[in-house]
N, C-alpha and C. Protein backbone atom coordinates (compact mmCIF):
# COMPACT_ATOMS: atom_id res chain seq x y z
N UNK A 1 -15.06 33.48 130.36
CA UNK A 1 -14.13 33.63 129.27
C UNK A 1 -14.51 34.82 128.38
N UNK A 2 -15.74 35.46 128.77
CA UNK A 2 -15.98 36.44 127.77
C UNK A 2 -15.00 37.69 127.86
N UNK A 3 -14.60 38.01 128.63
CA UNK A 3 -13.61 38.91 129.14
C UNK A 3 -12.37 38.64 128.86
N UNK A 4 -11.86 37.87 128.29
CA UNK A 4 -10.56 37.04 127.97
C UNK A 4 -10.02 37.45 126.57
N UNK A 5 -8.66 38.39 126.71
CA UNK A 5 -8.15 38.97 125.63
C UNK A 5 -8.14 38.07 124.63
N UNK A 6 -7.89 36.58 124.71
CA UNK A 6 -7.22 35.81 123.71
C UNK A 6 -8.54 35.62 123.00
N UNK A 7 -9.44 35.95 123.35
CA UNK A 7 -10.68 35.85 122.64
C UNK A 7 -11.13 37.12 121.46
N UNK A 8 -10.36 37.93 122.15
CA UNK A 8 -10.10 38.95 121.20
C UNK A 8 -9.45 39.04 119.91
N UNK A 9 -10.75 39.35 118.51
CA UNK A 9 -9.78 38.63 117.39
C UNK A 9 -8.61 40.20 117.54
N UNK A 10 -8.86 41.06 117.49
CA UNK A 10 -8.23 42.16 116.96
C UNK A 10 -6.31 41.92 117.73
N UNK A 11 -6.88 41.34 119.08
CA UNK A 11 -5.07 40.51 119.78
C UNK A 11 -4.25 39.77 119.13
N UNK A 12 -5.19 38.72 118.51
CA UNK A 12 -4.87 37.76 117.79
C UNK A 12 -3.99 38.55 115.97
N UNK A 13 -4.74 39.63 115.53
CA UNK A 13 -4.52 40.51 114.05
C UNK A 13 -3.45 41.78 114.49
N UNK A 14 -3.22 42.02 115.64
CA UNK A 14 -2.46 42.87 116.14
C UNK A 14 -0.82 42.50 115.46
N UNK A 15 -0.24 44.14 114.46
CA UNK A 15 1.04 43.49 113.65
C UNK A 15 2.18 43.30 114.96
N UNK A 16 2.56 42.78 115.85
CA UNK A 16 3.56 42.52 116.75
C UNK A 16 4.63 42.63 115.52
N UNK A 17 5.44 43.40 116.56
CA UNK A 17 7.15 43.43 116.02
C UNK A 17 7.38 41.91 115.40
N UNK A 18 7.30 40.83 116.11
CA UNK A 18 7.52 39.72 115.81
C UNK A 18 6.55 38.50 115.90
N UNK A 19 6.21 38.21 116.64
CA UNK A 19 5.22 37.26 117.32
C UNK A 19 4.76 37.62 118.69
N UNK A 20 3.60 36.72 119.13
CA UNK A 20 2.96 36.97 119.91
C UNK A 20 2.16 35.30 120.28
N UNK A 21 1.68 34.75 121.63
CA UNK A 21 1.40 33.41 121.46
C UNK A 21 0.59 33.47 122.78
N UNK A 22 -0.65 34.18 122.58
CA UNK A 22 -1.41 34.35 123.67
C UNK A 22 -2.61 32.91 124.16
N UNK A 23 -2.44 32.67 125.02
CA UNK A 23 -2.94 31.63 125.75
C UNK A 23 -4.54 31.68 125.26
N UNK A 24 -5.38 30.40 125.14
CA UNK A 24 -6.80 30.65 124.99
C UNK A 24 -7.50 31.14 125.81
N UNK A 25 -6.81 30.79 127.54
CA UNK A 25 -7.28 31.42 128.34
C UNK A 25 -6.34 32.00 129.28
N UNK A 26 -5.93 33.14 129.94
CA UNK A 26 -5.14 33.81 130.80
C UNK A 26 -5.17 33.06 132.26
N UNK A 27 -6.41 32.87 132.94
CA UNK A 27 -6.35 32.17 134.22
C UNK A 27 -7.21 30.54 134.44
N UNK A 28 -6.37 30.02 134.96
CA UNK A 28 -7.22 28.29 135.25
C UNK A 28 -8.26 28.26 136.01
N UNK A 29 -8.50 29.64 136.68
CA UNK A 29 -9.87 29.79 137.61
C UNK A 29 -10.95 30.04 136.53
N UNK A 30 -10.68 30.18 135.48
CA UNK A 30 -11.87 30.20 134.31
C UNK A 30 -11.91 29.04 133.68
N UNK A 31 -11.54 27.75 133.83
CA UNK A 31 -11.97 26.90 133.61
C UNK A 31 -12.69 25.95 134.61
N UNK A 32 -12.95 26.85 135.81
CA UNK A 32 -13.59 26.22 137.00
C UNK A 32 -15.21 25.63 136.63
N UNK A 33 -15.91 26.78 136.06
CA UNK A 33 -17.23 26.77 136.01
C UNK A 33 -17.31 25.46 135.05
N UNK A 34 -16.45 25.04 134.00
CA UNK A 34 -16.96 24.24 132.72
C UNK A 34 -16.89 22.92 133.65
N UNK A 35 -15.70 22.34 134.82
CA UNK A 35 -15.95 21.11 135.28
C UNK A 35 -16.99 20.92 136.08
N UNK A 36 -17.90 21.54 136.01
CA UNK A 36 -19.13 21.25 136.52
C UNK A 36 -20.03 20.18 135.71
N UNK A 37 -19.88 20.74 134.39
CA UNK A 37 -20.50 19.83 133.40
C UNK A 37 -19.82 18.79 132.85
N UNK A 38 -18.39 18.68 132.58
CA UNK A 38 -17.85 17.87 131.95
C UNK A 38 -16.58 17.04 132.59
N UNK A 39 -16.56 15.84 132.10
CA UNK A 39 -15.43 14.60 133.08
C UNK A 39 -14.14 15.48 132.89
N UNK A 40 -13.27 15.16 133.70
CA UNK A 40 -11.74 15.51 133.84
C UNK A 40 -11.30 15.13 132.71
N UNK A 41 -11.37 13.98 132.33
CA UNK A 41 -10.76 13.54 130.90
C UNK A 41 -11.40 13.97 129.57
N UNK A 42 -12.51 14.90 129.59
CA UNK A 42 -12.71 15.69 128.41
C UNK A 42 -12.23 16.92 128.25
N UNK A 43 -11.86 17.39 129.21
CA UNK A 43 -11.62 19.27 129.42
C UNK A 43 -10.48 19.60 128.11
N UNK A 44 -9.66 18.21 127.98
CA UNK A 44 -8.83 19.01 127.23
C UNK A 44 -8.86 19.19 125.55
N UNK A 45 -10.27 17.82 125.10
CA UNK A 45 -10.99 17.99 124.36
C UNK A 45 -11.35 18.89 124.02
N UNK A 46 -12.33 19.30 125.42
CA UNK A 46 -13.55 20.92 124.90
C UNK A 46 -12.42 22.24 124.97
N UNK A 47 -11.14 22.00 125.56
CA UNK A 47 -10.77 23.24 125.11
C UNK A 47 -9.90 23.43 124.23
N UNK A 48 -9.57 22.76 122.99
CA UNK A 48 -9.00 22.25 122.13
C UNK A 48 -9.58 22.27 120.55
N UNK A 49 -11.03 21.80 121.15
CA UNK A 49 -12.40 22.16 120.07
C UNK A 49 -12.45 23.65 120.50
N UNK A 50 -12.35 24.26 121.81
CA UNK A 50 -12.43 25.99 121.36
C UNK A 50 -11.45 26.89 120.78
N UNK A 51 -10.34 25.87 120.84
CA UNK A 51 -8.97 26.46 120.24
C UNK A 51 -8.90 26.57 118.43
N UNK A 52 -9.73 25.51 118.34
CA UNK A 52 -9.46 25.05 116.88
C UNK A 52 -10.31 25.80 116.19
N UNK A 53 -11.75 25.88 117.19
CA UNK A 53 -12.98 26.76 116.36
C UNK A 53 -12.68 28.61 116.25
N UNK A 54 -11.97 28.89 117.09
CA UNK A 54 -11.72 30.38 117.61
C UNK A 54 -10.29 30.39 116.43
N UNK A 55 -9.57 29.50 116.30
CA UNK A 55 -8.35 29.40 114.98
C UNK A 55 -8.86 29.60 113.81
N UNK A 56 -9.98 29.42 113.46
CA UNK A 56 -10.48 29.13 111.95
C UNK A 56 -11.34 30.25 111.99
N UNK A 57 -12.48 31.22 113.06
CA UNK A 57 -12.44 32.29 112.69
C UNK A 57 -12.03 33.17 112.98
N UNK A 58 -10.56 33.18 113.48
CA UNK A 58 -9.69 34.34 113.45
C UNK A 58 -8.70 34.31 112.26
N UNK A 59 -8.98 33.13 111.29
CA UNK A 59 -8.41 32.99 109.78
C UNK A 59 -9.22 33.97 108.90
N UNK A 60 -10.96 33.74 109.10
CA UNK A 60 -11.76 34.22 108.11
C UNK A 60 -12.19 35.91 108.96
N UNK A 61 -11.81 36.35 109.73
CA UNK A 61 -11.56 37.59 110.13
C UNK A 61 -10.60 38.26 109.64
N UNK A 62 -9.42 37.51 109.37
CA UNK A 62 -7.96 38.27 109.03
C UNK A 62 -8.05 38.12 107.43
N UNK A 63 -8.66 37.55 106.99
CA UNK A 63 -8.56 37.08 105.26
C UNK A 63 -9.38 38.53 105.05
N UNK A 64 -10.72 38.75 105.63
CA UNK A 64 -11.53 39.62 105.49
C UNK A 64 -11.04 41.00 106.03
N UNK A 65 -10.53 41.74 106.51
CA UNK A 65 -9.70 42.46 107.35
C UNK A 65 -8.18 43.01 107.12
N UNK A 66 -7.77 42.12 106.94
CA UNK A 66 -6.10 42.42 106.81
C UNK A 66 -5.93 42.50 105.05
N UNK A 67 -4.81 43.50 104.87
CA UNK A 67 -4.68 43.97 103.26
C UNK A 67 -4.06 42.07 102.81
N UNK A 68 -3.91 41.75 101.30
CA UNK A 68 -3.63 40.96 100.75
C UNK A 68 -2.47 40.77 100.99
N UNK A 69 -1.40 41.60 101.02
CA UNK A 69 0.04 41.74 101.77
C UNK A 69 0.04 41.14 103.19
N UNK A 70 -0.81 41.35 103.90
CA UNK A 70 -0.50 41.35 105.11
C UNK A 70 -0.70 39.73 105.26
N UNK A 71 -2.26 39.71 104.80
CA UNK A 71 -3.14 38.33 104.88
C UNK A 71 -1.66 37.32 104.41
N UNK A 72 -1.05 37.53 103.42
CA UNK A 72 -0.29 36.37 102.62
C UNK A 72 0.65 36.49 103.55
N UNK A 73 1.17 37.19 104.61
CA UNK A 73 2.50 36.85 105.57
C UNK A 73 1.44 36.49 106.79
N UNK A 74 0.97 36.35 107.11
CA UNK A 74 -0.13 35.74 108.38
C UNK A 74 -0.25 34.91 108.23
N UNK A 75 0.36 34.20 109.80
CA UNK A 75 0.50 32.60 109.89
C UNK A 75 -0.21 32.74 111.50
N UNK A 76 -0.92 31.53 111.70
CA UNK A 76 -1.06 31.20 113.17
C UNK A 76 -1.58 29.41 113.34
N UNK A 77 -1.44 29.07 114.38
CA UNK A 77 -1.10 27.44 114.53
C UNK A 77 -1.35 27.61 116.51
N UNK A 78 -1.68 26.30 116.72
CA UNK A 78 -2.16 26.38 117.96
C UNK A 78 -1.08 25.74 118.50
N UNK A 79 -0.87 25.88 119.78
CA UNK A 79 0.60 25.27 120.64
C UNK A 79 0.11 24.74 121.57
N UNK A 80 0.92 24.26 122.10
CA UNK A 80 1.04 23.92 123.77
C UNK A 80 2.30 24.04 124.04
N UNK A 81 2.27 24.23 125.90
CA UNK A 81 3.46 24.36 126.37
C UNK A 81 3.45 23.51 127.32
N UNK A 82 4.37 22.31 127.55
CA UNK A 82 4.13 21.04 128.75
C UNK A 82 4.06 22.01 130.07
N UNK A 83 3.50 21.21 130.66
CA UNK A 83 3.71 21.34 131.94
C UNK A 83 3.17 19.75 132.73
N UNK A 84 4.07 19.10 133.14
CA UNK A 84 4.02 17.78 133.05
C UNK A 84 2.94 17.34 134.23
N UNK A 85 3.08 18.42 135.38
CA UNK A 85 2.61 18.02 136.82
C UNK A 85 1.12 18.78 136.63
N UNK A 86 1.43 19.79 135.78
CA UNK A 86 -0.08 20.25 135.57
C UNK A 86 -1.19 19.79 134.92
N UNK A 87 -0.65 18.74 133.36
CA UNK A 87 -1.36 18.11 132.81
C UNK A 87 -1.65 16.77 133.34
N UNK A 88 -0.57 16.08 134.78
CA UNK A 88 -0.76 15.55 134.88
C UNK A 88 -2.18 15.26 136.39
N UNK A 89 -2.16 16.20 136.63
CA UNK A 89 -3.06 16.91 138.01
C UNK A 89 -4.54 17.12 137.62
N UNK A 90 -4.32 17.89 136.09
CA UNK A 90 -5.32 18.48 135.92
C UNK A 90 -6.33 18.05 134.75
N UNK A 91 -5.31 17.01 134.11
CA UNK A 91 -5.83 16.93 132.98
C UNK A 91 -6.27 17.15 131.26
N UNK A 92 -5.50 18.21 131.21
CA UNK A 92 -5.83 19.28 130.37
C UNK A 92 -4.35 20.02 130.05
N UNK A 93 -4.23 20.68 129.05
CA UNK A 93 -3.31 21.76 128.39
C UNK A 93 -3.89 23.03 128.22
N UNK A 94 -3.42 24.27 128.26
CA UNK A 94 -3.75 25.36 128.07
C UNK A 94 -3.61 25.62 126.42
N UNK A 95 -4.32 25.62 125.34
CA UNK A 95 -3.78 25.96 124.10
C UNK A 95 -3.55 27.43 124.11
N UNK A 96 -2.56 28.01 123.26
CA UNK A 96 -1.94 28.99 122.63
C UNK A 96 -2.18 29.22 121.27
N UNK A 97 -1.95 30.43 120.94
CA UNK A 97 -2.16 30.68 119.68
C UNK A 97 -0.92 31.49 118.82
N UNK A 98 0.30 30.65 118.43
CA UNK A 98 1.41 31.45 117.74
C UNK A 98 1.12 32.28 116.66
N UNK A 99 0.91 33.41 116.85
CA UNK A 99 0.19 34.17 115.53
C UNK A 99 1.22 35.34 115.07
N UNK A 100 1.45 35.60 113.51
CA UNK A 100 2.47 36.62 113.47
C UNK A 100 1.97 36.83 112.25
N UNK A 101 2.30 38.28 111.46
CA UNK A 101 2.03 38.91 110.34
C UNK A 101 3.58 39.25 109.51
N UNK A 102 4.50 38.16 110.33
CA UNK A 102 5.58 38.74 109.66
C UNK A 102 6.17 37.13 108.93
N UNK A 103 5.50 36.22 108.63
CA UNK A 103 5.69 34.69 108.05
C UNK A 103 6.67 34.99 107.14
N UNK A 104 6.74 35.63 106.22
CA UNK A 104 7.47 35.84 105.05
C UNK A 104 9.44 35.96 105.85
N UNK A 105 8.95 36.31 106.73
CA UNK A 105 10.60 36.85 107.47
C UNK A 105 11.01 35.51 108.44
N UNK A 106 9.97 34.85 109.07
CA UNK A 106 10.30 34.58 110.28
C UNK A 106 10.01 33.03 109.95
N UNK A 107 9.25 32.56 109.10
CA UNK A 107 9.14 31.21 108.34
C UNK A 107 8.68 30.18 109.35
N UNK A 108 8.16 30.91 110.37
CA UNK A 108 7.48 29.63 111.23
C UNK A 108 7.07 28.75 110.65
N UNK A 109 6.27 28.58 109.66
CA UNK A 109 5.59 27.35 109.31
C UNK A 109 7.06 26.33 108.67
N UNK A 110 8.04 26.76 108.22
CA UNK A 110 8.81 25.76 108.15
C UNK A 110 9.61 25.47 108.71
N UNK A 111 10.24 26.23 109.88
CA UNK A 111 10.77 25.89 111.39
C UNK A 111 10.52 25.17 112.23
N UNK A 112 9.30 25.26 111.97
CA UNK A 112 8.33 24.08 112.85
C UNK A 112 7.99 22.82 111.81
N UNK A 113 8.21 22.88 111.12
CA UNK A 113 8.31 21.16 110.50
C UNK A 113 9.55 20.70 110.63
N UNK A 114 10.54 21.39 110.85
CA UNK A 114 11.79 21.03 111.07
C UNK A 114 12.29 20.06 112.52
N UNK A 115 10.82 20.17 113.54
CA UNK A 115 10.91 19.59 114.35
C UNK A 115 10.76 18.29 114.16
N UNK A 116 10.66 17.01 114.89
CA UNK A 116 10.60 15.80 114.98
C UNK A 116 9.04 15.70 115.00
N UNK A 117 7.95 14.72 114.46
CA UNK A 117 6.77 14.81 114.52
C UNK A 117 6.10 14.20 115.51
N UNK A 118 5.39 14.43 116.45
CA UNK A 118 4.93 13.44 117.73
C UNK A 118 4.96 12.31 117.73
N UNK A 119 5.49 11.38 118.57
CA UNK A 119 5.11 10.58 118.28
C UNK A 119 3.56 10.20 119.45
N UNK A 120 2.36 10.15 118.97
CA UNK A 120 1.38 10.24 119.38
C UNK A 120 1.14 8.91 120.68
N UNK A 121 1.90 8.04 120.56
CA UNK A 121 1.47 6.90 121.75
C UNK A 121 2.04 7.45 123.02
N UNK A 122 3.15 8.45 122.95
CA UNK A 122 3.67 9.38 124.17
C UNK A 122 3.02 9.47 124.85
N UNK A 123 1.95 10.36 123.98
CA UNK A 123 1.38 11.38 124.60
C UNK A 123 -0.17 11.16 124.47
N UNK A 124 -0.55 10.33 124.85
CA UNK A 124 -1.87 9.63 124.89
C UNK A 124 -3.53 11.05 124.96
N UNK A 125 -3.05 11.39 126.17
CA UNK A 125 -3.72 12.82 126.10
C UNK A 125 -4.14 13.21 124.82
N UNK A 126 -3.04 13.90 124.07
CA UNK A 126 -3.07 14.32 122.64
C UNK A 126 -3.45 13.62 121.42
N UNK A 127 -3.30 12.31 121.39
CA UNK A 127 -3.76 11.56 120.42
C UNK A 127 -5.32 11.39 120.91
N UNK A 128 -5.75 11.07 121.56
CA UNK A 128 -7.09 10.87 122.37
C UNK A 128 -7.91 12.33 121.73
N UNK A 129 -7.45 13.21 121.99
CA UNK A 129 -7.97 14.53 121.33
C UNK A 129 -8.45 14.90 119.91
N UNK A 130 -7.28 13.88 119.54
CA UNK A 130 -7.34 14.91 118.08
C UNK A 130 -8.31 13.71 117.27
N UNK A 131 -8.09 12.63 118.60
CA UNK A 131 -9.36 11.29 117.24
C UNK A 131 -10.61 11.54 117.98
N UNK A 132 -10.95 12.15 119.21
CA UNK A 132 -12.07 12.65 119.20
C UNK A 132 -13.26 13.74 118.87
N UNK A 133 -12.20 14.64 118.33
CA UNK A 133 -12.68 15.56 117.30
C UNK A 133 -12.29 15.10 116.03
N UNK A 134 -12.17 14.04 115.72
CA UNK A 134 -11.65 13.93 114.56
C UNK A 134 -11.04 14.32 113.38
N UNK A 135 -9.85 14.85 113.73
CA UNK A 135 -8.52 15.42 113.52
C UNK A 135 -7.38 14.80 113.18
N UNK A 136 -7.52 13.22 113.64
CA UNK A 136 -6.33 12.76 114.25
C UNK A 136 -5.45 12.64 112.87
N UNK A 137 -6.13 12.51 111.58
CA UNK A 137 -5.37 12.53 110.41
C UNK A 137 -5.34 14.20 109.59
N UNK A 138 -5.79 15.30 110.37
CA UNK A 138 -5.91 15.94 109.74
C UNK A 138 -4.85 17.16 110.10
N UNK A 139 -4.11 17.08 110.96
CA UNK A 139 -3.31 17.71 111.83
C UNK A 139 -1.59 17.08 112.15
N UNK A 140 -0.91 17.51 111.85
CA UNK A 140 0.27 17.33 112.13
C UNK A 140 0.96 17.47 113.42
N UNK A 141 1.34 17.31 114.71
CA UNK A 141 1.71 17.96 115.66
C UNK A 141 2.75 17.50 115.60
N UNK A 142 4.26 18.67 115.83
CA UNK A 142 5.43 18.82 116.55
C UNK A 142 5.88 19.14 117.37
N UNK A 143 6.95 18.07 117.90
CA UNK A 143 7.50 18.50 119.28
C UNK A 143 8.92 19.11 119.10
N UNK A 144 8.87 19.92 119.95
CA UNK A 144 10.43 20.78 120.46
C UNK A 144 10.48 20.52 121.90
N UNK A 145 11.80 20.37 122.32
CA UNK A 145 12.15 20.11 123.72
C UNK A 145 13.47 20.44 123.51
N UNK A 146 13.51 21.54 125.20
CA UNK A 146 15.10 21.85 124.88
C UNK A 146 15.41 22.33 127.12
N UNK A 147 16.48 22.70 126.94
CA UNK A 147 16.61 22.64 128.29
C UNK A 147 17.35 24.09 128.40
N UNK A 148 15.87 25.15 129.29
CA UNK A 148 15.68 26.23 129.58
C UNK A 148 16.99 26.41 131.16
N UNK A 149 17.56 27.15 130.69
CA UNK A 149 18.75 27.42 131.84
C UNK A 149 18.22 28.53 133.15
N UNK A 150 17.29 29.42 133.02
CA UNK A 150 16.79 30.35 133.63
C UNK A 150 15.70 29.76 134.40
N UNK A 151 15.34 28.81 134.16
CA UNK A 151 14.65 27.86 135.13
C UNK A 151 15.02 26.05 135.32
N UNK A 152 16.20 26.19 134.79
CA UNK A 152 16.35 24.61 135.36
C UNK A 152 15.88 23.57 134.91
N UNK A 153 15.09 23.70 133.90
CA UNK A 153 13.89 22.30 133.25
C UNK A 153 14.15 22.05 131.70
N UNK A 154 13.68 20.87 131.65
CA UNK A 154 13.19 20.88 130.23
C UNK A 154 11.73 21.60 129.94
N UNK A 155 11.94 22.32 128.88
CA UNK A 155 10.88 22.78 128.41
C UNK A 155 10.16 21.90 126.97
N UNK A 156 8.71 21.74 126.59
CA UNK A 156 8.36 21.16 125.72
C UNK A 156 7.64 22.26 125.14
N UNK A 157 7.09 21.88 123.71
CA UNK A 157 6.26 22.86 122.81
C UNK A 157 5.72 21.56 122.04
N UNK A 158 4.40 22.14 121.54
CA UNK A 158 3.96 21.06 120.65
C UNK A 158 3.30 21.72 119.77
N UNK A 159 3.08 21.81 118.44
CA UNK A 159 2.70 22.82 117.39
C UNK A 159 2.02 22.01 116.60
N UNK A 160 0.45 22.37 116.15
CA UNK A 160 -0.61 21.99 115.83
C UNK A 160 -0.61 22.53 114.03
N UNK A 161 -0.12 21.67 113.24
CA UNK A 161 -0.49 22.15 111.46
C UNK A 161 -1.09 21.19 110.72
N UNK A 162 -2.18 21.80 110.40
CA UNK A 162 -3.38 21.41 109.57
C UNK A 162 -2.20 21.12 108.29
N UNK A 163 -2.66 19.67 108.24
CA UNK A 163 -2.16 18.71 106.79
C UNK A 163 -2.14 19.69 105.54
């Protein structure tokens, strides 16, 4: 993973025209080496705790870094994107990172409360997560689901905001 753009804070601080929602990790062959050490049913734990820890200092990078203008329209929140056969195969979600410098315009943070709020017994996976890092009251997650015509499916999103 050291090689892994999304690890890159400067990707993450980059002003995109609009948004940008780069994966924690680009390929699933880089999460090969970690199931060596850890059960199937933690992976999505430990990469969830790297999502959350790599979120908070790419906050105190951009606070430190980005002008006061910029800092005060900078929003970012961790996602997921279902993939039903994959999480259900594999165990795990890929987290994302919705990050934009343009909040003031684009109001993600209240677009996304506009969604319906998980309901957490769904999605067992996810609740399991967030009370094992102990989160589970500290985090809000929303779901969006809508039905993508260019591929035929329902698509899901789930958006991670700190209380």
């Amino acid at each position: 993973m050291e090689n892994n753009s999304s690890i890159q804070f400067n990707e993450l601080l980059f002003d995109y025209e609009t948004y940008e929602e780069p994966p924690l990790i680009h390929r699933y062959i880089e999460i090969e080496p970690f199931k060596k050490y850890l059960k199937k049913e933690d992976l999505n734990t430990f990469l969830f705790n790297l999502a959350v820890t790599h979120l908070n200092n790419v906050k105190l990078y951009a606070k430190k870094f980005l002008s006061k203008n910029a800092y005060s329209n900078f929003f970012i929140c961790i996602t997921y994107t279902d993939d039903d056969c994959w999480v259900d195969n594999e165990g795990f979600f890929i987290p994302n990172f919705l990050v934009t410098q343009k909040e003031n315009v684009l109001n993600f943070k209240d677009l996304i409360k506009k969604n319906e709020k998980l309901d957490m017994n769904k999605y067992p996976i996810i609740k399991r997560t967030l009370l094992e890092l102990g989160l589970y009251k500290e985090i809000d997650v929303y779901h969006k689901k809508w039905f993508d015509s260019s591929c035929q499916d329902y698509i899901q999103r789930f958006y991670f905001i700190n209380k």
